[in-house]
PDB file of N, CA and C in Angstrom:
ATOM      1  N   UNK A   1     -33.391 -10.255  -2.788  1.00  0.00           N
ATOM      2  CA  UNK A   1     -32.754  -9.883  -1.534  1.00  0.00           C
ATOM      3  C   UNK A   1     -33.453 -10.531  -0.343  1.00  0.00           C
ATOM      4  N   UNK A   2     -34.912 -10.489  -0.184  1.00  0.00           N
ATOM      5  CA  UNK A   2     -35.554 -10.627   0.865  1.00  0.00           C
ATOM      6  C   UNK A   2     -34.903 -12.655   1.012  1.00  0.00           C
ATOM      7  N   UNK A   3     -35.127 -13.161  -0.230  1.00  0.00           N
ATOM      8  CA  UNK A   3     -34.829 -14.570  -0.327  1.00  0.00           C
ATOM      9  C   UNK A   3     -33.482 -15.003   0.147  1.00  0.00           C
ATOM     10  N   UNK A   4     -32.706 -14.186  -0.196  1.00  0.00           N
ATOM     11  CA  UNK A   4     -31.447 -14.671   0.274  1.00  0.00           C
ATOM     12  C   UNK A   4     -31.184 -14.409   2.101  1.00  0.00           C
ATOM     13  N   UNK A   5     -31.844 -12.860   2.324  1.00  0.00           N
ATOM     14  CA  UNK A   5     -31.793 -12.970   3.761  1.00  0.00           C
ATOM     15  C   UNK A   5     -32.710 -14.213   4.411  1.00  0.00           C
ATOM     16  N   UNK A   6     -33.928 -14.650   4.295  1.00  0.00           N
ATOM     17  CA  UNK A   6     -34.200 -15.941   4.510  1.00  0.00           C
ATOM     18  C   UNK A   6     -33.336 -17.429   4.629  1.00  0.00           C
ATOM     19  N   UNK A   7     -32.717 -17.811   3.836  1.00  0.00           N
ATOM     20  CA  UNK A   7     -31.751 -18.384   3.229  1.00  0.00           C
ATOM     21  C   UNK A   7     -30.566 -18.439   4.713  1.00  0.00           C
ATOM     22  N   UNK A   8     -30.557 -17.133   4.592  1.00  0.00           N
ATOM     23  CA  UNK A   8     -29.443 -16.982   5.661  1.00  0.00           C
ATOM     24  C   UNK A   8     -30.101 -17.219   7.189  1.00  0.00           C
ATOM     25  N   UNK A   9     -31.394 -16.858   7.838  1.00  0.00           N
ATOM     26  CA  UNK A   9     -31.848 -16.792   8.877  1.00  0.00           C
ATOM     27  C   UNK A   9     -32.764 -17.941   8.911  1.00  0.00           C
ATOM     28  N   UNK A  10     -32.316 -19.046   7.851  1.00  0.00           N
ATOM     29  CA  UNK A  10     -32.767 -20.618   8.175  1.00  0.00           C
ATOM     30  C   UNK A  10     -31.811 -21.124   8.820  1.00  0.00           C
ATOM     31  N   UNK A  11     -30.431 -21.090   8.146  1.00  0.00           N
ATOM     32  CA  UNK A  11     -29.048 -21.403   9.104  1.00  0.00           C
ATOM     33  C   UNK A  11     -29.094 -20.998   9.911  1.00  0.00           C
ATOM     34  N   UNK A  12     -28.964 -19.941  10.683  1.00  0.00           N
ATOM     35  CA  UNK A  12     -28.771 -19.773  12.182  1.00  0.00           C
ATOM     36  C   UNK A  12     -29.838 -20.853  12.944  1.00  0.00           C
ATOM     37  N   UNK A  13     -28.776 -21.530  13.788  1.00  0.00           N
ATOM     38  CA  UNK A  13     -29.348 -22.319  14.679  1.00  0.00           C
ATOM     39  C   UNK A  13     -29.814 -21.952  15.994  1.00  0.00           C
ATOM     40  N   UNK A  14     -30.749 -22.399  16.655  1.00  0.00           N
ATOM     41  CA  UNK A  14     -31.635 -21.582  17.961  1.00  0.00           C
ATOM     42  C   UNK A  14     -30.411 -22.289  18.711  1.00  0.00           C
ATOM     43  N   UNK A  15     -30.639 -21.371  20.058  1.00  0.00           N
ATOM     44  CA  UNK A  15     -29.824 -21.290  21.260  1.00  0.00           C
ATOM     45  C   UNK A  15     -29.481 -22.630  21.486  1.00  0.00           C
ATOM     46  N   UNK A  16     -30.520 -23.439  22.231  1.00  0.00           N
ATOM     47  CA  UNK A  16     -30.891 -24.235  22.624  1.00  0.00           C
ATOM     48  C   UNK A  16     -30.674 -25.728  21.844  1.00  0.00           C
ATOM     49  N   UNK A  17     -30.374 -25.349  20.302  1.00  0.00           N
ATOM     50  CA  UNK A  17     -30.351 -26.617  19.351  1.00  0.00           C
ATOM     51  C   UNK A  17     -29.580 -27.851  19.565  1.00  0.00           C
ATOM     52  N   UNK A  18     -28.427 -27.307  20.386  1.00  0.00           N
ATOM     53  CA  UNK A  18     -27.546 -28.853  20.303  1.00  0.00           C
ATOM     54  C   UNK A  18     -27.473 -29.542  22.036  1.00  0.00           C
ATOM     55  N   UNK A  19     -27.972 -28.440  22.749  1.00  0.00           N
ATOM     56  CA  UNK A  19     -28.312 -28.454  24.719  1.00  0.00           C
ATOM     57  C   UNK A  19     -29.574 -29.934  24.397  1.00  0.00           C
ATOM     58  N   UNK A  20     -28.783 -31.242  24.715  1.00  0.00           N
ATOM     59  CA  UNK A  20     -29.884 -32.525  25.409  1.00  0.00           C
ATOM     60  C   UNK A  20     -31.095 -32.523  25.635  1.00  0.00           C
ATOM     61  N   UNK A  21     -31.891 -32.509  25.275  1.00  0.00           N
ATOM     62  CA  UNK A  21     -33.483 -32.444  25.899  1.00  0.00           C
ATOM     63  C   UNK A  21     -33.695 -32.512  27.434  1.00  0.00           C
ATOM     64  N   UNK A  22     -32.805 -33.850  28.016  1.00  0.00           N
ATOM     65  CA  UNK A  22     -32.750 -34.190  29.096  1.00  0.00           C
ATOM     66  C   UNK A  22     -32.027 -33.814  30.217  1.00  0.00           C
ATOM     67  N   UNK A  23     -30.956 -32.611  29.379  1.00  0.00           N
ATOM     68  CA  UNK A  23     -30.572 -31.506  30.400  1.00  0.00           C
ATOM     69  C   UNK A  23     -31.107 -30.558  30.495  1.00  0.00           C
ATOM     70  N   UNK A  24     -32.391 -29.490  29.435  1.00  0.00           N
ATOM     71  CA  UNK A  24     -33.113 -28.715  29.978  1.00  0.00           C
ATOM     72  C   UNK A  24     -34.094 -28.818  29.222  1.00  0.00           C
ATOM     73  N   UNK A  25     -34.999 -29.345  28.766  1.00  0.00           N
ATOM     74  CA  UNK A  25     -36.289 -29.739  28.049  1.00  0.00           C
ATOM     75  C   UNK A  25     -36.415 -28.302  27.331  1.00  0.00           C
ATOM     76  N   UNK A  26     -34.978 -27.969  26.650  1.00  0.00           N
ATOM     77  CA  UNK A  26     -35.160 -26.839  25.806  1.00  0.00           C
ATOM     78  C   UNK A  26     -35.557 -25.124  26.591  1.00  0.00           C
ATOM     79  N   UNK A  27     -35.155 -25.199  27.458  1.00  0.00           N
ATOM     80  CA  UNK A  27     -35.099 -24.550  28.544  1.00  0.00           C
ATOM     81  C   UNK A  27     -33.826 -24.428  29.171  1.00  0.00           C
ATOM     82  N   UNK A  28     -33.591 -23.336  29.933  1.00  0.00           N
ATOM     83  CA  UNK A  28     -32.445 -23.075  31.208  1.00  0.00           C
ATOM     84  C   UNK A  28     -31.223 -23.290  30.874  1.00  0.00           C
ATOM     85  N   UNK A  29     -30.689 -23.615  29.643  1.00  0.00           N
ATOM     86  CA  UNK A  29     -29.225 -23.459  29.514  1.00  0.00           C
ATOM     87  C   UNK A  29     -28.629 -22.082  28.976  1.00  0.00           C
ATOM     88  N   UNK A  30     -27.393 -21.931  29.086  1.00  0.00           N
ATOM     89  CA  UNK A  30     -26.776 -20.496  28.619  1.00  0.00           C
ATOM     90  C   UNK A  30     -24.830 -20.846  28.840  1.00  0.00           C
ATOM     91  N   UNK A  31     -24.315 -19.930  28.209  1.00  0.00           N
ATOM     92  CA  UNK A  31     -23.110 -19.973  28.007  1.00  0.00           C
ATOM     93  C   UNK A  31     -22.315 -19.674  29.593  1.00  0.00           C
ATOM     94  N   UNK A  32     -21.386 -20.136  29.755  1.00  0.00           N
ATOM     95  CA  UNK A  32     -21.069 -19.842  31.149  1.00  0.00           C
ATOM     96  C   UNK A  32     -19.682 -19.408  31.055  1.00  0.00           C
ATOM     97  N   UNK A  33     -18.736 -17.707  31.329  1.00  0.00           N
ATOM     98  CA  UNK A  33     -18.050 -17.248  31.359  1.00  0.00           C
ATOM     99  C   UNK A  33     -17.033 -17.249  31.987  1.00  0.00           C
ATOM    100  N   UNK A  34     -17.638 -17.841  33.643  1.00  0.00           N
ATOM    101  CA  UNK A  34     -16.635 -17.561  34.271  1.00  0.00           C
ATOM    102  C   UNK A  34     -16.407 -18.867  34.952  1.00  0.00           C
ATOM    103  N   UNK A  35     -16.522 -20.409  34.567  1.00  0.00           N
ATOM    104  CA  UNK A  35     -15.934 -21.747  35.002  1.00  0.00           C
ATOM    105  C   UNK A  35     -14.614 -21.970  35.186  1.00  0.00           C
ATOM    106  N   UNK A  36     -14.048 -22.240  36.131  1.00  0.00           N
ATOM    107  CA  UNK A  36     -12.748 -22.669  36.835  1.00  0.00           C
ATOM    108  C   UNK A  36     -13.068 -24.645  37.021  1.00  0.00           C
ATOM    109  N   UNK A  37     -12.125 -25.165  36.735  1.00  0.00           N
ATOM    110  CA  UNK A  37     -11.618 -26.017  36.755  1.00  0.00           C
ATOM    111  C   UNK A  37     -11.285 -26.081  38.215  1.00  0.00           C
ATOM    112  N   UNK A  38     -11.730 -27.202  39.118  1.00  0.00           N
ATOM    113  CA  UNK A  38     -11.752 -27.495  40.341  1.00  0.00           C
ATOM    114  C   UNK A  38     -11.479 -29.185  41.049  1.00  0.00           C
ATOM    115  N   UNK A  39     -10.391 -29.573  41.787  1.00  0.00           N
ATOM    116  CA  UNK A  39     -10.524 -30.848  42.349  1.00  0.00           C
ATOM    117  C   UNK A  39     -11.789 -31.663  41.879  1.00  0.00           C
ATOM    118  N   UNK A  40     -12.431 -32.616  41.229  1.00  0.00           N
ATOM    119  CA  UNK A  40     -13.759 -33.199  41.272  1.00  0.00           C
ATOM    120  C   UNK A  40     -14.726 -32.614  40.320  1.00  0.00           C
ATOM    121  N   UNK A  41     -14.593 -31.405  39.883  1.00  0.00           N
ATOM    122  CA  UNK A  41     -15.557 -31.207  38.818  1.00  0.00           C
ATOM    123  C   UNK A  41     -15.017 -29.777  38.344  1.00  0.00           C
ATOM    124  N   UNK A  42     -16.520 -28.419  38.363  1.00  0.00           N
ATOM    125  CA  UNK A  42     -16.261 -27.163  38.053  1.00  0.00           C
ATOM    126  C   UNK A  42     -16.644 -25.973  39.252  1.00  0.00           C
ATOM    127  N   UNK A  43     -16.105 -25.341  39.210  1.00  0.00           N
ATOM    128  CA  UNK A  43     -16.935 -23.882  39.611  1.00  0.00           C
ATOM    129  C   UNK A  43     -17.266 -22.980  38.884  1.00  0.00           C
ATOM    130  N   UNK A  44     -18.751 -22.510  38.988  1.00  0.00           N
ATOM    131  CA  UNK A  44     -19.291 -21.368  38.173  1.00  0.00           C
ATOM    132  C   UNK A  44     -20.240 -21.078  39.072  1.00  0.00           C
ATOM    133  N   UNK A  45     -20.527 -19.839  38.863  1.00  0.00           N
ATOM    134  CA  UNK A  45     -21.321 -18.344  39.756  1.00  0.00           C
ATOM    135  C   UNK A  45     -21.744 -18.734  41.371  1.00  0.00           C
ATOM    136  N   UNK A  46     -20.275 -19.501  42.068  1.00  0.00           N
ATOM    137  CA  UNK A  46     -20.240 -19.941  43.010  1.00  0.00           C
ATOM    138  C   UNK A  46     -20.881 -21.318  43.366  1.00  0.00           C
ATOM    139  N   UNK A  47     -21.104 -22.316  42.343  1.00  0.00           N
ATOM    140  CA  UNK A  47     -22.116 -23.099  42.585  1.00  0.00           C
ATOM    141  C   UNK A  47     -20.340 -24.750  42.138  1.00  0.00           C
ATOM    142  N   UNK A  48     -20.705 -25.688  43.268  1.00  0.00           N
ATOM    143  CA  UNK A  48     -19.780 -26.578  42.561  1.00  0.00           C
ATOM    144  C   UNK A  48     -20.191 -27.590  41.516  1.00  0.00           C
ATOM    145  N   UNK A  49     -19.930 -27.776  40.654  1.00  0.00           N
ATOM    146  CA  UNK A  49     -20.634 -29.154  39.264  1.00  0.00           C
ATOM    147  C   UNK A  49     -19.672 -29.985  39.220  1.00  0.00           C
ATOM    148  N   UNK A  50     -20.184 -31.232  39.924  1.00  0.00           N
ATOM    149  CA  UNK A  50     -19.345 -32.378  40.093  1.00  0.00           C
ATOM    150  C   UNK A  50     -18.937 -32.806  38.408  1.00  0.00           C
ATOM    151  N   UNK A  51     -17.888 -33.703  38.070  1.00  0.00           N
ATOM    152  CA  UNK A  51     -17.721 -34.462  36.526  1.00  0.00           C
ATOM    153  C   UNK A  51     -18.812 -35.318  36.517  1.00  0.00           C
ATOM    154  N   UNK A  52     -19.681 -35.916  37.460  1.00  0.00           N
ATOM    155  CA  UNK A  52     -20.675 -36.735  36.801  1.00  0.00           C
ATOM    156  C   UNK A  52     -21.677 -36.143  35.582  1.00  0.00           C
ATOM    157  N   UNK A  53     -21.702 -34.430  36.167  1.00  0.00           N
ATOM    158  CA  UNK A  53     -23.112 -33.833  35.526  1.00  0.00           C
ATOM    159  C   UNK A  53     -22.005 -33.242  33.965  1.00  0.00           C
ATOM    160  N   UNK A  54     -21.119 -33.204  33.383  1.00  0.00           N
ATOM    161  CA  UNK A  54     -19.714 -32.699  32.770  1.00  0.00           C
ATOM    162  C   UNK A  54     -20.160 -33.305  31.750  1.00  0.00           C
ATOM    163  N   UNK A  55     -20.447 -32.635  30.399  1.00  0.00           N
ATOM    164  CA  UNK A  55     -20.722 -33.340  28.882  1.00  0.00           C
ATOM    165  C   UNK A  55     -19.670 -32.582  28.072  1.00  0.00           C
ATOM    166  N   UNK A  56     -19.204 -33.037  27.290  1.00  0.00           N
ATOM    167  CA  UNK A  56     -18.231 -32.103  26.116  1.00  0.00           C
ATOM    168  C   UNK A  56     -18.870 -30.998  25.447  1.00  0.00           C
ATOM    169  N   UNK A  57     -17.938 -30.269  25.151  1.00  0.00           N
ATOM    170  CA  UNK A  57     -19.058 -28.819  24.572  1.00  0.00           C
ATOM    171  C   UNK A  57     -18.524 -29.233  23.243  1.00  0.00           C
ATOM    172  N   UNK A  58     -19.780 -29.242  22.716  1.00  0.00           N
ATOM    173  CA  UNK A  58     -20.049 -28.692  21.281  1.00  0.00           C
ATOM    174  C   UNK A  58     -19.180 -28.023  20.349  1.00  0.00           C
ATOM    175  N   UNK A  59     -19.262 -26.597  21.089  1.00  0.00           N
ATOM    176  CA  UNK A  59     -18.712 -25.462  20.356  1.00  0.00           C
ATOM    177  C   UNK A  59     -17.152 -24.797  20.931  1.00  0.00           C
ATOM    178  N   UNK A  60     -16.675 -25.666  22.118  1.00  0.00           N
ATOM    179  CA  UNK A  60     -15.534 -25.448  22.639  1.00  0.00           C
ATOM    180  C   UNK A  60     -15.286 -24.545  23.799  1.00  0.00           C
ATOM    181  N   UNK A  61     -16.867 -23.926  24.376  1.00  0.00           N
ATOM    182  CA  UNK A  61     -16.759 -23.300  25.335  1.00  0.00           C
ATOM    183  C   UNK A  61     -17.668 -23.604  26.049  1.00  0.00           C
ATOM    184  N   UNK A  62     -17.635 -23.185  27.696  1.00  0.00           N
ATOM    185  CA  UNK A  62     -18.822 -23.453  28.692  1.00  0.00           C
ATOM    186  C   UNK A  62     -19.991 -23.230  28.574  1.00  0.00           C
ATOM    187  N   UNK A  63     -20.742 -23.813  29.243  1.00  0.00           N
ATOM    188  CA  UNK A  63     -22.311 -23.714  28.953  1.00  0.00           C
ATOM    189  C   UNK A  63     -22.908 -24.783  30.501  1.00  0.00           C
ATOM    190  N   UNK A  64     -23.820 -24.130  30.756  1.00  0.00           N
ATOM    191  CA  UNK A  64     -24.603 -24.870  31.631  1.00  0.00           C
ATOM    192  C   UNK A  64     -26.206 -24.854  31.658  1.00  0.00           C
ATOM    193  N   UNK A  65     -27.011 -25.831  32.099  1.00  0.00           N
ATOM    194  CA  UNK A  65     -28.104 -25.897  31.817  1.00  0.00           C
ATOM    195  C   UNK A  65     -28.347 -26.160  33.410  1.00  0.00           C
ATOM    196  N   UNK A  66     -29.208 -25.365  33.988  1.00  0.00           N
ATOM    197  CA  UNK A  66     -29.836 -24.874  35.469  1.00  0.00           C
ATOM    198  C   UNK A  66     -30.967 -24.377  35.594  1.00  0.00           C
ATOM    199  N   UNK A  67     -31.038 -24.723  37.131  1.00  0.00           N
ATOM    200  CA  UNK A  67     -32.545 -23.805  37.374  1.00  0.00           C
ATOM    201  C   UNK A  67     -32.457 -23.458  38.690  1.00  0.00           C
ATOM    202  N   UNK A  68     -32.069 -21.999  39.304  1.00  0.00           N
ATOM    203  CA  UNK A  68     -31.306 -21.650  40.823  1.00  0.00           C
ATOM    204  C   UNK A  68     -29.942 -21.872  40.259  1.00  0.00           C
ATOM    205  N   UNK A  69     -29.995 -22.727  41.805  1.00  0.00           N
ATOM    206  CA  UNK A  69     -28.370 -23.810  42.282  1.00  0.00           C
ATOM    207  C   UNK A  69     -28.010 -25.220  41.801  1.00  0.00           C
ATOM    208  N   UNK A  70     -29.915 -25.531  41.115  1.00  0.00           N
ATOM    209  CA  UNK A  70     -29.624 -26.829  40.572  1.00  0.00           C
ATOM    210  C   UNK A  70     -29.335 -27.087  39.364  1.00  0.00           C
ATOM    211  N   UNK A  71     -28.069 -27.448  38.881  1.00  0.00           N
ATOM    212  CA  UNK A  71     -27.353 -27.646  37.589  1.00  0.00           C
ATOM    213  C   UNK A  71     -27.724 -29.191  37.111  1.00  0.00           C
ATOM    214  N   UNK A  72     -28.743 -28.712  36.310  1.00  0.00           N
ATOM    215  CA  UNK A  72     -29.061 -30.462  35.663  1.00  0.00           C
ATOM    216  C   UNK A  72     -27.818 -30.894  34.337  1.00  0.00           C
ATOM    217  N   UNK A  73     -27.217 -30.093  34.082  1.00  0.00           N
ATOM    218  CA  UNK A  73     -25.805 -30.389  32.739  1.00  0.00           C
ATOM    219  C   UNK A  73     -24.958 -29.500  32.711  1.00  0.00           C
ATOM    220  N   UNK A  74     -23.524 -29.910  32.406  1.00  0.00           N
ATOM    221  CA  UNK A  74     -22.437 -28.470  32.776  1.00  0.00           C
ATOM    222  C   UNK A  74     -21.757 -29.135  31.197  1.00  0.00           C
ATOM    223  N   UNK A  75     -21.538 -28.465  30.155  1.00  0.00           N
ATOM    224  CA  UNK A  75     -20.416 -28.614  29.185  1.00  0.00           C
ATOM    225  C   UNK A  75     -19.145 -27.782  29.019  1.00  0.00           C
ATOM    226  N   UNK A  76     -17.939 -28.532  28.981  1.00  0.00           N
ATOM    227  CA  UNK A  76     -16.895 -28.024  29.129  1.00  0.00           C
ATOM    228  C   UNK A  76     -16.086 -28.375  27.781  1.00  0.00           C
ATOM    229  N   UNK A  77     -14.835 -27.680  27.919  1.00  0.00           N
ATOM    230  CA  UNK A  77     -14.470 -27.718  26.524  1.00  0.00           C
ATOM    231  C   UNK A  77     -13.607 -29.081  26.415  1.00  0.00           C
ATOM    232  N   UNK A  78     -13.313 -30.140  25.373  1.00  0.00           N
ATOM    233  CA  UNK A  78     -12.288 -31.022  25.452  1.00  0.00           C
ATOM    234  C   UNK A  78     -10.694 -30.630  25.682  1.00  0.00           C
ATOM    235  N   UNK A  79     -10.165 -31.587  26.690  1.00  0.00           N
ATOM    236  CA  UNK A  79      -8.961 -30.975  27.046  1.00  0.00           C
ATOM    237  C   UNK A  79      -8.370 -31.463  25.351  1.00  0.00           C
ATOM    238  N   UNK A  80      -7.319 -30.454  25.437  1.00  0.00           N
ATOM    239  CA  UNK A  80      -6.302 -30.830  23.688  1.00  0.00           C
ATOM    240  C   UNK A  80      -4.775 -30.986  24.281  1.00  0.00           C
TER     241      UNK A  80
END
């Protein structure tokens, strides 16, 4: 039993596993709930994220990597 729960809690991947190094040196990113789609980029928790800083998400939902107001990476989902 103990082996198989192991087994299982090798798969789970950390938070942080697939977030760029170079958008938060494994640090400061988190899922982001409430992004609106805006002229030029995004809005989230009042802050604007131009498309330059805009990477594809991963997992199909928002996520941003920050520190304050300063958003060093914003992932959004691919349009379909």
């Amino acid at each position: 039993m103990k082996a198989a729960l192991l087994v299982a809690l090798s798969l789970i991947q950390p938070a942080h596993s697939w977030y760029p190094y170079e958008c938060c040196s494994d640090h400061d990113c988190e899922p982001v709930q409430d992004a609106v789609e805006v002229p030029g980029g995004y809005q989230t928790h009042g802050i604007f994220v131009p498309l330059s800083k805009v990477r594809p998400s991963k997992d199909g939902n928002f996520h941003w990597c920050h520190r304050g107001d300063y958003v060093f990476c914003f992932f959004a989902p691919l349009a379909g």
